[in-house]
PDB file of N, CA and C in Angstrom:
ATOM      1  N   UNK A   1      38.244  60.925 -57.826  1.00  0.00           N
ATOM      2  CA  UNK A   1      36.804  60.947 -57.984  1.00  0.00           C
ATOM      3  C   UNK A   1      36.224  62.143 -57.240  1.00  0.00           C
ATOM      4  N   UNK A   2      35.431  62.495 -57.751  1.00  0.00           N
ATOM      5  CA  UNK A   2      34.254  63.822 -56.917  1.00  0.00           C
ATOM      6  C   UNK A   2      33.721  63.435 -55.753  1.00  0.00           C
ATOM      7  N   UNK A   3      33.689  64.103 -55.116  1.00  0.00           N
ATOM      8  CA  UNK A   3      33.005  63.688 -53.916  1.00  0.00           C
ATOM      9  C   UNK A   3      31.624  63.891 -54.001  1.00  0.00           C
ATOM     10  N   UNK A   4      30.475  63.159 -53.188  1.00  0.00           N
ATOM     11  CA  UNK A   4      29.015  63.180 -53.462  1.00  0.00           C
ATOM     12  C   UNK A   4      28.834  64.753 -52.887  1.00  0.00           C
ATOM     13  N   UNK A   5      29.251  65.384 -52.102  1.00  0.00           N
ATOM     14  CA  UNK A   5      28.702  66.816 -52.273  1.00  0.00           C
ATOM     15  C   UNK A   5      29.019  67.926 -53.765  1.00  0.00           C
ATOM     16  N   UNK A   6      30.328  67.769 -53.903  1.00  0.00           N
ATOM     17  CA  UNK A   6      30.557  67.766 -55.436  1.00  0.00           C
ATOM     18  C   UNK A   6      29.826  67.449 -56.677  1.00  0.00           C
ATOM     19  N   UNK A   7      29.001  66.453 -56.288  1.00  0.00           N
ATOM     20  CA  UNK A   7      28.456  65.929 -57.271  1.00  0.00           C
ATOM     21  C   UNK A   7      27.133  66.757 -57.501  1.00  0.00           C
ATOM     22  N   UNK A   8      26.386  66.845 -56.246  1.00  0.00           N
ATOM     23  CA  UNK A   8      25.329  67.380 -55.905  1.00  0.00           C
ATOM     24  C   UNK A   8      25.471  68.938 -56.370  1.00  0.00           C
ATOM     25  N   UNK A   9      26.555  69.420 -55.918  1.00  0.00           N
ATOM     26  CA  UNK A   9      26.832  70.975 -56.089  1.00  0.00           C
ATOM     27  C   UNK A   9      27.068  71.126 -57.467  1.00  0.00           C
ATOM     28  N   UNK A  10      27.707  70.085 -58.601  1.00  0.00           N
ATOM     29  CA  UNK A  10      27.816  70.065 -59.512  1.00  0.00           C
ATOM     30  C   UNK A  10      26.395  70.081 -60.819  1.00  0.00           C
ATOM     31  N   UNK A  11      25.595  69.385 -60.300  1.00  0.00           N
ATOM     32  CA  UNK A  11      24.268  69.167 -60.763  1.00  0.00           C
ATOM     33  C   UNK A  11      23.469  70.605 -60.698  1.00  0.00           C
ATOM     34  N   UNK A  12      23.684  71.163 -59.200  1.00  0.00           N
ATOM     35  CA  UNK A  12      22.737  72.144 -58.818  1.00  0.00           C
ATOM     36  C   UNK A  12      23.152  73.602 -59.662  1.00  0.00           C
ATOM     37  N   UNK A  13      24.449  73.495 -60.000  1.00  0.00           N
ATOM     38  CA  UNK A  13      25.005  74.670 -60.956  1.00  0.00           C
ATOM     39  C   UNK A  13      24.667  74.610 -62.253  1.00  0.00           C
ATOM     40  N   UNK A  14      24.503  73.046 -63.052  1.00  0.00           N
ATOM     41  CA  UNK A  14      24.577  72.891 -63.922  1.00  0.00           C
ATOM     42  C   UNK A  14      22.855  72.776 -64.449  1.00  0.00           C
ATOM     43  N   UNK A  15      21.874  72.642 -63.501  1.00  0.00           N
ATOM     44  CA  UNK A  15      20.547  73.178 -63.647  1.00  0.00           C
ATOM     45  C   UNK A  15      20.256  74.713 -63.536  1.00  0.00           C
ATOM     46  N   UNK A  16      21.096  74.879 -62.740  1.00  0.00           N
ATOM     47  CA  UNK A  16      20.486  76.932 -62.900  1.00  0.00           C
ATOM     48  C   UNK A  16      20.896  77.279 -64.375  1.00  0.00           C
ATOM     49  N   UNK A  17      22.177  76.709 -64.932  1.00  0.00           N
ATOM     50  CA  UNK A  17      23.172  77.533 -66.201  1.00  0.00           C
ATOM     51  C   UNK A  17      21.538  76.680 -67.124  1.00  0.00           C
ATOM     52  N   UNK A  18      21.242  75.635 -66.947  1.00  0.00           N
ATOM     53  CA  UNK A  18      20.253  74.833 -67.917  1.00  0.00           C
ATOM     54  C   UNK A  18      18.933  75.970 -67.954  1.00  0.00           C
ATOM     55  N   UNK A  19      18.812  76.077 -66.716  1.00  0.00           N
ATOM     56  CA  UNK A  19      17.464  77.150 -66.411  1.00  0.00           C
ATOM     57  C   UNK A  19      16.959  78.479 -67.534  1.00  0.00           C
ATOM     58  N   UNK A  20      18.792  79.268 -67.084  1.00  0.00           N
ATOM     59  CA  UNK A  20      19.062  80.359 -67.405  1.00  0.00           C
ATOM     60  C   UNK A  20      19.226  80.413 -68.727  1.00  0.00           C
ATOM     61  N   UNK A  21      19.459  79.097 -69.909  1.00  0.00           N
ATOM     62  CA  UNK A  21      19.336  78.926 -71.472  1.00  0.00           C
ATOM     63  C   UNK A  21      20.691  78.848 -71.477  1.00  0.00           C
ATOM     64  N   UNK A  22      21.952  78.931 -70.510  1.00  0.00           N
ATOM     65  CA  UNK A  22      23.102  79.079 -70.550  1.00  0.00           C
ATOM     66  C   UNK A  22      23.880  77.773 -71.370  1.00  0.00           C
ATOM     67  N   UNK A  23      24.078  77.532 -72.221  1.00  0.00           N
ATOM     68  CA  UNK A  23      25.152  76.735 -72.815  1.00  0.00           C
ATOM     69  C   UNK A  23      26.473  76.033 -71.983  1.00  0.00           C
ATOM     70  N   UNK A  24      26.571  74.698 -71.830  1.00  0.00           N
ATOM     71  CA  UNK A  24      27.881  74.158 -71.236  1.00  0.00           C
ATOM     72  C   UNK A  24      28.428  73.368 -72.675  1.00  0.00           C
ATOM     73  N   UNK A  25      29.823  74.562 -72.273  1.00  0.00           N
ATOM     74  CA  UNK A  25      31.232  74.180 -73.217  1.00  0.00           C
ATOM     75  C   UNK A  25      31.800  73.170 -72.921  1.00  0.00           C
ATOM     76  N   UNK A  26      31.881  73.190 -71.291  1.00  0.00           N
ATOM     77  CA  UNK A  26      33.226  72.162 -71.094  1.00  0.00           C
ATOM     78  C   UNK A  26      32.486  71.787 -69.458  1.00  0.00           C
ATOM     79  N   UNK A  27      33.032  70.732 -69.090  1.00  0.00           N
ATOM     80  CA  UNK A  27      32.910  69.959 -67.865  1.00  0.00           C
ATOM     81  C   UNK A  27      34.036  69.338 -67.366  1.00  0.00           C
ATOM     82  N   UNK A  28      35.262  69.602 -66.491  1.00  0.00           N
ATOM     83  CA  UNK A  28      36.306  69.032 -66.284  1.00  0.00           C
ATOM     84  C   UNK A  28      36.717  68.942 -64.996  1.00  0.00           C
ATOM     85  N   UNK A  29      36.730  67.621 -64.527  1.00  0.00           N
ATOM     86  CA  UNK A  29      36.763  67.153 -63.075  1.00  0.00           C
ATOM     87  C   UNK A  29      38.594  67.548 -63.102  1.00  0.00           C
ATOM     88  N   UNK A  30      39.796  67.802 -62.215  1.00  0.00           N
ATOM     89  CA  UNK A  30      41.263  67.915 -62.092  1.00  0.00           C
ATOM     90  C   UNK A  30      41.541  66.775 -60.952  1.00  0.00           C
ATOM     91  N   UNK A  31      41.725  66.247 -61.558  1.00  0.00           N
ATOM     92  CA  UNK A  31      42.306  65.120 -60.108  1.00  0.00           C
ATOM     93  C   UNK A  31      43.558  65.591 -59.381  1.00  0.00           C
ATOM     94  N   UNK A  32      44.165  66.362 -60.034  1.00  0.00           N
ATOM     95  CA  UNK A  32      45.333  66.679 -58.831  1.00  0.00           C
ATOM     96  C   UNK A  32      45.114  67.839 -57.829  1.00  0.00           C
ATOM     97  N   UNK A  33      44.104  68.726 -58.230  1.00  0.00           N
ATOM     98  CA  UNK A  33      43.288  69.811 -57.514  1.00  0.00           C
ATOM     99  C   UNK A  33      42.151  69.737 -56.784  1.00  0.00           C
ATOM    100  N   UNK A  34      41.433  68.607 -57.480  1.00  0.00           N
ATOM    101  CA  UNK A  34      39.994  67.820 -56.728  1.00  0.00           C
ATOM    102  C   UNK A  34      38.977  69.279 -57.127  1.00  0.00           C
ATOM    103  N   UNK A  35      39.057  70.264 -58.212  1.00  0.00           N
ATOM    104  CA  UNK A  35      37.858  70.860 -58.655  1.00  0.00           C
ATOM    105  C   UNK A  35      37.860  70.719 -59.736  1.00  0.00           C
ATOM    106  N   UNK A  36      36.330  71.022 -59.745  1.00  0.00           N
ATOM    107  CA  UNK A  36      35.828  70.721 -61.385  1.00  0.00           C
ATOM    108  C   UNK A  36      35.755  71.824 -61.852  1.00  0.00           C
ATOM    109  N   UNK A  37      35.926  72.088 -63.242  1.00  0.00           N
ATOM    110  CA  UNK A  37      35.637  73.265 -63.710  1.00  0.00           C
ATOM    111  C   UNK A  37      34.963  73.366 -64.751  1.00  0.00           C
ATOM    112  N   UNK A  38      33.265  74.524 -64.827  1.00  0.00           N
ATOM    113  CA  UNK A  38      32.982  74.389 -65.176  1.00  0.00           C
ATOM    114  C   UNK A  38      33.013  75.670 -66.839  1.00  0.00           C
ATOM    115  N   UNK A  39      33.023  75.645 -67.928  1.00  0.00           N
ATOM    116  CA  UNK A  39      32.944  76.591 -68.997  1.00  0.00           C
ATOM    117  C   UNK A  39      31.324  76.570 -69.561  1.00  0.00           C
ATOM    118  N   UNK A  40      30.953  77.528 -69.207  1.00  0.00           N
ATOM    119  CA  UNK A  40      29.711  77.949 -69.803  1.00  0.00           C
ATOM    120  C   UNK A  40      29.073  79.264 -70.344  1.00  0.00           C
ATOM    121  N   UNK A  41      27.796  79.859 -70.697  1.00  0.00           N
ATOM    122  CA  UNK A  41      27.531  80.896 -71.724  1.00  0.00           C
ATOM    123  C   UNK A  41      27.918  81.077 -72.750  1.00  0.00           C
ATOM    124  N   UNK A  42      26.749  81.996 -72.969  1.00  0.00           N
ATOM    125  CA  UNK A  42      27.157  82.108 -74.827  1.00  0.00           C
ATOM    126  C   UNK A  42      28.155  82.798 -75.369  1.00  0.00           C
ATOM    127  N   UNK A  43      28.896  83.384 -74.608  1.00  0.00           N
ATOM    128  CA  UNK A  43      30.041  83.534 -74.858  1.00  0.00           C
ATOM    129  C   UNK A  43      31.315  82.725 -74.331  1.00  0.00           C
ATOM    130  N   UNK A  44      31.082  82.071 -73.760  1.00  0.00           N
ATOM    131  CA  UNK A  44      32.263  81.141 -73.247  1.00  0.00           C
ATOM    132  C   UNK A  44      32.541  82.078 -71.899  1.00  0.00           C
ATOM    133  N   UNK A  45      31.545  82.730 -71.219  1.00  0.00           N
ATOM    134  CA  UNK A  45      32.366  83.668 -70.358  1.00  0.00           C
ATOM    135  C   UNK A  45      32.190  83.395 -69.057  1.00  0.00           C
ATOM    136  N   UNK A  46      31.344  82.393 -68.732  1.00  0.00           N
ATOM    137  CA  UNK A  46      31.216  81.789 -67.557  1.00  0.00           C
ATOM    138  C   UNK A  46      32.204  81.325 -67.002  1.00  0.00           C
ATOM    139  N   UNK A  47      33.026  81.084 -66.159  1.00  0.00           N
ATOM    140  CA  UNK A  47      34.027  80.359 -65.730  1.00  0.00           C
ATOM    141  C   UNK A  47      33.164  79.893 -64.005  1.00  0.00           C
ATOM    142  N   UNK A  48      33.866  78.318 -63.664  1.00  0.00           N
ATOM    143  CA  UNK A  48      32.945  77.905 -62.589  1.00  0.00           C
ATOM    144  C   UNK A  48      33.745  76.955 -61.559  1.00  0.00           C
ATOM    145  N   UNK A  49      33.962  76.893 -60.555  1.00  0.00           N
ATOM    146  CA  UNK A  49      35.204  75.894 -60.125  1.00  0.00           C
ATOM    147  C   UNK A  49      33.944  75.215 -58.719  1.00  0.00           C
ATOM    148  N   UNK A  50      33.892  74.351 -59.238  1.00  0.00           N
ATOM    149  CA  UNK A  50      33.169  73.234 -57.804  1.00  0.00           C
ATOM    150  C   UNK A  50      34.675  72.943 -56.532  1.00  0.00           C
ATOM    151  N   UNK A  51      34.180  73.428 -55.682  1.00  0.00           N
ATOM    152  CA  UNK A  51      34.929  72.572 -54.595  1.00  0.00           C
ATOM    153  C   UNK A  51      34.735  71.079 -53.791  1.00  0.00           C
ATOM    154  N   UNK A  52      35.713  70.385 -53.799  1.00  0.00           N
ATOM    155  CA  UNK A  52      35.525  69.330 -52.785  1.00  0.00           C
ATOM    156  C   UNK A  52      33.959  69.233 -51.539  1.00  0.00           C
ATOM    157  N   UNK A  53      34.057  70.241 -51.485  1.00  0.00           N
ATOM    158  CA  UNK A  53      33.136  70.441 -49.624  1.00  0.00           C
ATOM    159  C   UNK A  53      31.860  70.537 -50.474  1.00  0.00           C
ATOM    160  N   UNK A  54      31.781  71.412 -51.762  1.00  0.00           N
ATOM    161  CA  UNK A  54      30.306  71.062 -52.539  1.00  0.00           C
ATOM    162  C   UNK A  54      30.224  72.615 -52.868  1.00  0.00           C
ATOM    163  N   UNK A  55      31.113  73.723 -51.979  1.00  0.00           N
ATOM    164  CA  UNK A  55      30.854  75.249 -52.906  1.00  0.00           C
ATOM    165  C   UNK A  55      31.581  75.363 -53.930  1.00  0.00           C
ATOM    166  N   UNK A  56      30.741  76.281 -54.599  1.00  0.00           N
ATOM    167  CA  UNK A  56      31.033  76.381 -55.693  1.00  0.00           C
ATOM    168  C   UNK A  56      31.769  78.193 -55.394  1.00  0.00           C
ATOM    169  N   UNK A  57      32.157  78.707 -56.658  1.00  0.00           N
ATOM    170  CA  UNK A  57      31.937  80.435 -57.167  1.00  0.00           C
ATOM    171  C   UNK A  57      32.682  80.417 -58.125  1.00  0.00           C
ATOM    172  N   UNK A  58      32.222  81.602 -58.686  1.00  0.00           N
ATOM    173  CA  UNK A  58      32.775  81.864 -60.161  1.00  0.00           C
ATOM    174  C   UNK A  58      34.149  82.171 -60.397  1.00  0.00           C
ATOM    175  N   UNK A  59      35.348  81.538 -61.462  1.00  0.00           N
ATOM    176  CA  UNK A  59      36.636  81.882 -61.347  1.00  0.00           C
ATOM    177  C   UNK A  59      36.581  83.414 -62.143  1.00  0.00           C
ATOM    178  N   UNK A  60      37.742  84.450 -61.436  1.00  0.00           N
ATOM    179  CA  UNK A  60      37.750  85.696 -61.759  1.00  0.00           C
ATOM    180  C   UNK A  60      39.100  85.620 -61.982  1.00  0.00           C
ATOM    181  N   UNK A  61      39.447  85.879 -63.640  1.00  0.00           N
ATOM    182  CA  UNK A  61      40.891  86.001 -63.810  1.00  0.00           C
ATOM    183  C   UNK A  61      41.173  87.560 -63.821  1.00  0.00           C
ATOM    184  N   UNK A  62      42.467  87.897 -63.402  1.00  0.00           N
ATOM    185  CA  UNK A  62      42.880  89.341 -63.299  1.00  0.00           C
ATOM    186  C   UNK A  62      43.348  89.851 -64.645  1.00  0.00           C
ATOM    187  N   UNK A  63      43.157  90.933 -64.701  1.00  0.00           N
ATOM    188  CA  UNK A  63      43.872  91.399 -66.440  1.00  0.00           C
ATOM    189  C   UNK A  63      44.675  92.239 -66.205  1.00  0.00           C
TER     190      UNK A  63
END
């Protein structure tokens, strides 16, 4: 389960992307990692990982 700062931090990301007109693709809590991850924009290009403790930042894959 998420933890209530998680939850909170989860909400507070998911109102700015709401704010910003940003589109959510996907919402996926990992129970064996304990982050959520979030997929959003109109291009799918958002990438978003909630931590346990309640921070968040954006995932940056390398190419």
């Amino acid at each position: 389960m998420p933890t209530v700062e998680q939850a909170f931090a989860c909400v507070r990301v998911c109102q700015m992307l709401s704010t910003g007109c940003q589109p959510i693709h996907m919402f996926r809590y990992n129970k064996s990692t304990q982050i959520v991850f979030i997929l959003a924009g109109v291009t799918e290009s958002l990438e978003i990982l909630v931590f346990s403790d309640g921070h968040w930042s954006f995932s940056y894959e390398e190419t």
